[in-house]
C-alpha atoms as a PDB file:
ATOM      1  CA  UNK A   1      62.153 -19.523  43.645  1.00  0.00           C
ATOM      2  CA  UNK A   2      63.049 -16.962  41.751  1.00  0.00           C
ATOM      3  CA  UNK A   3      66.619 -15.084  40.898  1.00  0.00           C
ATOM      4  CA  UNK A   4      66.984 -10.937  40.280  1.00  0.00           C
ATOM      5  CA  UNK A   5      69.930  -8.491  39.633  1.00  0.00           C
ATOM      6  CA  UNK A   6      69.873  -5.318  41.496  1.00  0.00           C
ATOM      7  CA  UNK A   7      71.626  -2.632  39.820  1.00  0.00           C
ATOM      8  CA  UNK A   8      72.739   0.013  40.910  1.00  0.00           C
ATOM      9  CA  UNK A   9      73.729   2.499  37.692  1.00  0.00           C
ATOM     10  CA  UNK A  10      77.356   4.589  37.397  1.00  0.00           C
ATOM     11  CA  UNK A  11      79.372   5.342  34.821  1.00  0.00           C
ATOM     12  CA  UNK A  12      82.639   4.788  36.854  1.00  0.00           C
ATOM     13  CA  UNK A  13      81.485   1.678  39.146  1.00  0.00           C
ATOM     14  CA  UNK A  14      78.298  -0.273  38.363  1.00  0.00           C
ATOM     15  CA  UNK A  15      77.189  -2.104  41.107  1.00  0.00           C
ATOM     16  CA  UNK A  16      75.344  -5.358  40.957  1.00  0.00           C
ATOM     17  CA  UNK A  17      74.182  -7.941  42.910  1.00  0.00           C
ATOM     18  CA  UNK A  18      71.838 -11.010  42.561  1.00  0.00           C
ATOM     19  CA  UNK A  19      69.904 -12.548  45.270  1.00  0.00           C
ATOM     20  CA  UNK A  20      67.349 -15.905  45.032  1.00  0.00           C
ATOM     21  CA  UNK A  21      63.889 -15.077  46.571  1.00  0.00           C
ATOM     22  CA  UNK A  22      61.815 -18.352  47.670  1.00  0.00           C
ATOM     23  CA  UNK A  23      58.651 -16.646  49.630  1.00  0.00           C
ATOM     24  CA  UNK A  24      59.854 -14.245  51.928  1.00  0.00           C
ATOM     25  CA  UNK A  25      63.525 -15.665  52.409  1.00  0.00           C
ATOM     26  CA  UNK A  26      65.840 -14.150  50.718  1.00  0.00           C
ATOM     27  CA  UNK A  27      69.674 -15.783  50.014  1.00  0.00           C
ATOM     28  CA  UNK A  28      72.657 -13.862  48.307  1.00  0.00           C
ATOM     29  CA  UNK A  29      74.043 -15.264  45.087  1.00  0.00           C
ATOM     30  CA  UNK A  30      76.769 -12.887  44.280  1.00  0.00           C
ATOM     31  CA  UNK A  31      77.716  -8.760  43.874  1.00  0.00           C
ATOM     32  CA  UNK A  32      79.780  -6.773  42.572  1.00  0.00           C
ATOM     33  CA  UNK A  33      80.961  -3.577  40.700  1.00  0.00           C
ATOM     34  CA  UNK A  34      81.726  -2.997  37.181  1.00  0.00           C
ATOM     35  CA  UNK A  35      84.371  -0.292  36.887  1.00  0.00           C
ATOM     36  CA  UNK A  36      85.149   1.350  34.131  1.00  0.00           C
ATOM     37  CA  UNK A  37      88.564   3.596  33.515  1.00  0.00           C
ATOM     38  CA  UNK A  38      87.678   7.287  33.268  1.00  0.00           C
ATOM     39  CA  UNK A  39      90.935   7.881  30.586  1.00  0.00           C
ATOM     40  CA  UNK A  40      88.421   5.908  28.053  1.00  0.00           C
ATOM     41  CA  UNK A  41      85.746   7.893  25.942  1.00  0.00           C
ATOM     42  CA  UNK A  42      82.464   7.814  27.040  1.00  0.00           C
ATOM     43  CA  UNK A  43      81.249   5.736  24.792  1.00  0.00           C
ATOM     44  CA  UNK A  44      83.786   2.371  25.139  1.00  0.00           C
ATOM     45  CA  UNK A  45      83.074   3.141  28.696  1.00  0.00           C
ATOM     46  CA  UNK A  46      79.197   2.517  27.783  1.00  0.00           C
ATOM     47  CA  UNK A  47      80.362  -0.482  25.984  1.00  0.00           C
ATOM     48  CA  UNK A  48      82.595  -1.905  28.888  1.00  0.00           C
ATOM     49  CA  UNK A  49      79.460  -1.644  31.210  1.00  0.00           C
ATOM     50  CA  UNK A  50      77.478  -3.378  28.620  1.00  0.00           C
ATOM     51  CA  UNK A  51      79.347  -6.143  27.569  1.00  0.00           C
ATOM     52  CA  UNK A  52      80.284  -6.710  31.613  1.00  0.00           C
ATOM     53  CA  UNK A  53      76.349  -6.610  32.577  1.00  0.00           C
ATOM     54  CA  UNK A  54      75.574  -9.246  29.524  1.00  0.00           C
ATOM     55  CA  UNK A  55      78.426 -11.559  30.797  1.00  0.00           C
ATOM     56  CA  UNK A  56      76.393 -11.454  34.526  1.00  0.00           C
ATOM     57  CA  UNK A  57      73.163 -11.720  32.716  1.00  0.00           C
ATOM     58  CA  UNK A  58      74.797 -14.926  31.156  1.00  0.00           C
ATOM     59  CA  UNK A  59      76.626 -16.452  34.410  1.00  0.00           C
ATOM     60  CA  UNK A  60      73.642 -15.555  36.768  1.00  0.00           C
ATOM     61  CA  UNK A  61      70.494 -15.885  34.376  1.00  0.00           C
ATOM     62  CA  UNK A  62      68.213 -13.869  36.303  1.00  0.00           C
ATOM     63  CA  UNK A  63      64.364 -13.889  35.696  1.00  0.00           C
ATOM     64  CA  UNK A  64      64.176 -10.043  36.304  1.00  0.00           C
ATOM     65  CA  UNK A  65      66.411  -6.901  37.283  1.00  0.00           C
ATOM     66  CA  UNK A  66      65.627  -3.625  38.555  1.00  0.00           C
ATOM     67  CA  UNK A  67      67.681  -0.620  38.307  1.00  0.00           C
ATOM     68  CA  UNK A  68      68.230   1.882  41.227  1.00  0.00           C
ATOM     69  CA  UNK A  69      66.507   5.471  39.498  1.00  0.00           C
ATOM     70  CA  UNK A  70      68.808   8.494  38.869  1.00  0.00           C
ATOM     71  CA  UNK A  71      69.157  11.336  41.398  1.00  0.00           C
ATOM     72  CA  UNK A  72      69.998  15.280  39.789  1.00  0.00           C
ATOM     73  CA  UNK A  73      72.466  16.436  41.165  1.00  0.00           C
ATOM     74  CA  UNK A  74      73.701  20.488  40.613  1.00  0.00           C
ATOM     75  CA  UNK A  75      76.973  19.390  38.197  1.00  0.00           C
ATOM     76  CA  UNK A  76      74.711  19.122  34.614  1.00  0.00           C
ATOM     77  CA  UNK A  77      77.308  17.026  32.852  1.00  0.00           C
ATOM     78  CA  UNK A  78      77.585  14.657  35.476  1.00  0.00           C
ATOM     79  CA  UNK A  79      74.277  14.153  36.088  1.00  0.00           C
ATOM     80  CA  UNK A  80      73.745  13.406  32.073  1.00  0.00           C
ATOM     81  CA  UNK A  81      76.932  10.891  32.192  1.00  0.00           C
ATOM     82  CA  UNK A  82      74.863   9.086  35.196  1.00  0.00           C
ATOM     83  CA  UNK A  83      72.181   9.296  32.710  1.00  0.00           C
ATOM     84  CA  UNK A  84      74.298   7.325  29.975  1.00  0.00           C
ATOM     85  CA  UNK A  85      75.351   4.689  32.639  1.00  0.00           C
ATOM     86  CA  UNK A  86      71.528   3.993  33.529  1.00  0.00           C
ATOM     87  CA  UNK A  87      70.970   3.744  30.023  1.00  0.00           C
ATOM     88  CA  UNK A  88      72.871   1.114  29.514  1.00  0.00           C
ATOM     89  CA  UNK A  89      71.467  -0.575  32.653  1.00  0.00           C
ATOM     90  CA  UNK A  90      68.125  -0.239  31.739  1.00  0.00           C
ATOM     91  CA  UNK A  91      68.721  -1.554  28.039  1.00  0.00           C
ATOM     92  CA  UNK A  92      70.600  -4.461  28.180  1.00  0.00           C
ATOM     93  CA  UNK A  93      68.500  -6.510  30.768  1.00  0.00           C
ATOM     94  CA  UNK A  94      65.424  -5.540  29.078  1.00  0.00           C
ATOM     95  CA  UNK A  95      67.439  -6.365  25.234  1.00  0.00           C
ATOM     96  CA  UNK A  96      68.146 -10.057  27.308  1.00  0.00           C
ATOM     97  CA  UNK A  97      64.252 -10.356  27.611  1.00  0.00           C
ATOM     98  CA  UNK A  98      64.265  -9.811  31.376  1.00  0.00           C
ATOM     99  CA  UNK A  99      61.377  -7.072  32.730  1.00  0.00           C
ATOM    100  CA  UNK A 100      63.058  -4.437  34.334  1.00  0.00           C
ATOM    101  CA  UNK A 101      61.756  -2.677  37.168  1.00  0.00           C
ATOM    102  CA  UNK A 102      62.759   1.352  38.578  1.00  0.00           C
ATOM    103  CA  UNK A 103      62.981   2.160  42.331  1.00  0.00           C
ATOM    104  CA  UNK A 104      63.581   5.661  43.581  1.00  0.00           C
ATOM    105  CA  UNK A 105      66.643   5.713  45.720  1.00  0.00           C
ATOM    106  CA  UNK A 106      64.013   6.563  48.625  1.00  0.00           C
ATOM    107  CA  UNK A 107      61.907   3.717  48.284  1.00  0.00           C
ATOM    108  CA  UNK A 108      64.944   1.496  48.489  1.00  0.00           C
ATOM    109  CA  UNK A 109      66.113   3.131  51.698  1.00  0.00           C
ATOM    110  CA  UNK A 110      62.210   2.656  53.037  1.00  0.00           C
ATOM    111  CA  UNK A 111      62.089  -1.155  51.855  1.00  0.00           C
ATOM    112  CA  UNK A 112      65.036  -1.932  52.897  1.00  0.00           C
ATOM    113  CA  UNK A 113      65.941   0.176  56.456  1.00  0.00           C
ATOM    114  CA  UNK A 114      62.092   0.911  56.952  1.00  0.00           C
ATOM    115  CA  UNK A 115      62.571   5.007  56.577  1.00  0.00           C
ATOM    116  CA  UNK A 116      63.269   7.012  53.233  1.00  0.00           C
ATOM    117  CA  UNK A 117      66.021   9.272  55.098  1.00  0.00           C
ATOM    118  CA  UNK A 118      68.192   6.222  56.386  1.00  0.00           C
ATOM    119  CA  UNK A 119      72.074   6.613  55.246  1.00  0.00           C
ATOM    120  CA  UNK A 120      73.927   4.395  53.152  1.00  0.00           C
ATOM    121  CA  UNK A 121      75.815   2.655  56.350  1.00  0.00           C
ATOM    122  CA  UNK A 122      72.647   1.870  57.246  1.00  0.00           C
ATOM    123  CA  UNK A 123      71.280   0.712  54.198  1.00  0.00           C
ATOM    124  CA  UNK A 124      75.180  -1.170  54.130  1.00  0.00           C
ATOM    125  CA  UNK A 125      74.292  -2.723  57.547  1.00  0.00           C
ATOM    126  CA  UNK A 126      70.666  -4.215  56.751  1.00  0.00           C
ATOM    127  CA  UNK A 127      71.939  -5.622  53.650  1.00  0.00           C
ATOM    128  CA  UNK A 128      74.163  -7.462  55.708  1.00  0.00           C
ATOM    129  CA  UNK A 129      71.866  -8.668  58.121  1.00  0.00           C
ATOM    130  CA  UNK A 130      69.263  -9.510  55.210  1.00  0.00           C
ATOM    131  CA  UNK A 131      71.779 -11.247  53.679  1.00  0.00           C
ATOM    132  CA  UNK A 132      73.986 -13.423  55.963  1.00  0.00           C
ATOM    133  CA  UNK A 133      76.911 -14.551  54.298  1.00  0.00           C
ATOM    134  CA  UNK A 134      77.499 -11.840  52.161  1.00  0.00           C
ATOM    135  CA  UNK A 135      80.606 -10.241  52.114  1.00  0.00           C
ATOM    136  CA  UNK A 136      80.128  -6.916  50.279  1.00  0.00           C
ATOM    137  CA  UNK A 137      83.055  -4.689  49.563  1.00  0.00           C
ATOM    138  CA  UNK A 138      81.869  -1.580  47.645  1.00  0.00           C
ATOM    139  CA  UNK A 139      78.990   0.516  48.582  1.00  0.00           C
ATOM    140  CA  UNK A 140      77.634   0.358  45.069  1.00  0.00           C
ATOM    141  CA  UNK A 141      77.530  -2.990  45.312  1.00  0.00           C
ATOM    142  CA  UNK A 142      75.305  -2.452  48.669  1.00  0.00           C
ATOM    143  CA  UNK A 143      72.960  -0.107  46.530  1.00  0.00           C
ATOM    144  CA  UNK A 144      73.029  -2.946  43.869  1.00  0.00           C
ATOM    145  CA  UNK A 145      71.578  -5.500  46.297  1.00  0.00           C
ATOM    146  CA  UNK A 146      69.397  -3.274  48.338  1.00  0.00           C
ATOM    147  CA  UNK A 147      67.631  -2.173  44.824  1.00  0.00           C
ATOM    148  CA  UNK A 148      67.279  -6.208  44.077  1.00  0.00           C
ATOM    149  CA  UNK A 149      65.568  -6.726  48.132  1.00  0.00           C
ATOM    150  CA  UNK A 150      63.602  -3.667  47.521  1.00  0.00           C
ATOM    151  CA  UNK A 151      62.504  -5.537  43.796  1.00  0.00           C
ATOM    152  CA  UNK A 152      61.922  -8.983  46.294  1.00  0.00           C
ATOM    153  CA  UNK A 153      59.814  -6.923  48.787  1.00  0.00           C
ATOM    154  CA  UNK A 154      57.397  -4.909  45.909  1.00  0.00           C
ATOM    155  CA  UNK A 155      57.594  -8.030  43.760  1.00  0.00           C
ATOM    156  CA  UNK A 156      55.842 -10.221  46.933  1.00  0.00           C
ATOM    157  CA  UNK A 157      53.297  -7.300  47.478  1.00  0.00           C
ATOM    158  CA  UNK A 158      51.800  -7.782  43.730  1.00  0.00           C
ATOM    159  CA  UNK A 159      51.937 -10.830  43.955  1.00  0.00           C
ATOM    160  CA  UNK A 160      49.895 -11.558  46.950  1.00  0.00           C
ATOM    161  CA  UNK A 161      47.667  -8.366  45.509  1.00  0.00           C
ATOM    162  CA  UNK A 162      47.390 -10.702  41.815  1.00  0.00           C
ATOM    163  CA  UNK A 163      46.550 -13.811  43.843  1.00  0.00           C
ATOM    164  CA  UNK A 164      43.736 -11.556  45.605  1.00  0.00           C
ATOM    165  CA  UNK A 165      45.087 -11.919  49.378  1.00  0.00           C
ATOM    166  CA  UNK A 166      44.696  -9.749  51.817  1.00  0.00           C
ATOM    167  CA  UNK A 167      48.076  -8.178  53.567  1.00  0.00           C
ATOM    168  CA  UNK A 168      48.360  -7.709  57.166  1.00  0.00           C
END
């Protein structure tokens, strides 16, 4: 059995959430959202979403995270602030000695839903149903989960590829 954090990067809300994988069942530990308040500089914003992720590294004590990649959007300086955020939640799994995987928001959608182009209620709806039991209330933390059952679902695959089995 092993535990991962999904996360699901934003300088505003951070979503998280950490799931136990044991084969192909998957159970949900906990989620959530780290907000931050936009009246702060952008840099004890940074630190908030730091210091919040280590405390969940610490209560959790994941094996490995993976981080939901960054989209461009057309507004420059937000996409750069997004930047910042995934920064942060790239660096401070991978400072607590944890690898750290990347999935493209597509590929999340695909492992998840089964199709790149599926919408976030839909992504919101098989998280559910993956997860039973899990009562999400934020989107991001949705995205934060789906990132960590799209980690469980590549993370089986090279396994079973390492172990030299063929996949069906």
């Amino acid at each position: 059995m092993v535990r991962l954090i999904g996360i699901d990067p934003g300088l505003r809300f951070m979503g998280w959430g950490v799931i136990e994988v044991d084969g192909n069942r998957l159970r949900h530990i906990a989620d959530g959202v780290l907000a931050t308040d936009g009246e702060m500089s952008v840099p004890l914003r940074l630190k908030t979403l730091h210091d919040g992720l280590m405390a969940l590294l610490d209560e959790h004590r994941p094996a490995e995270a993976a981080v939901e990649e960054t989209y461009v959007n057309r507004n420059g300086a937000s996409t750069l602030k997004l930047g910042y955020a995934r920064g942060v939640a790239l660096l401070t799994p991978a400072r607590a000695g944890l690898p750290v995987a990347e999935y493209g928001a597509m590929a999340v959608k695909r492992a998840v839903v089964g199709t790149g182009a599926a919408t976030k209620d839909q992504v919101g709806m098989m998280v559910r149903r993956l997860l039973p039991g899990a009562t999400i209330r934020r989107a991001d933390a949705s995205d934060a989960l789906a990132v960590a059952i799209c980690h469980a679902h590549h993370r089986a695959s090279a396994l079973q590829v390492a172990q030299g089995r063929r996949m069906a």
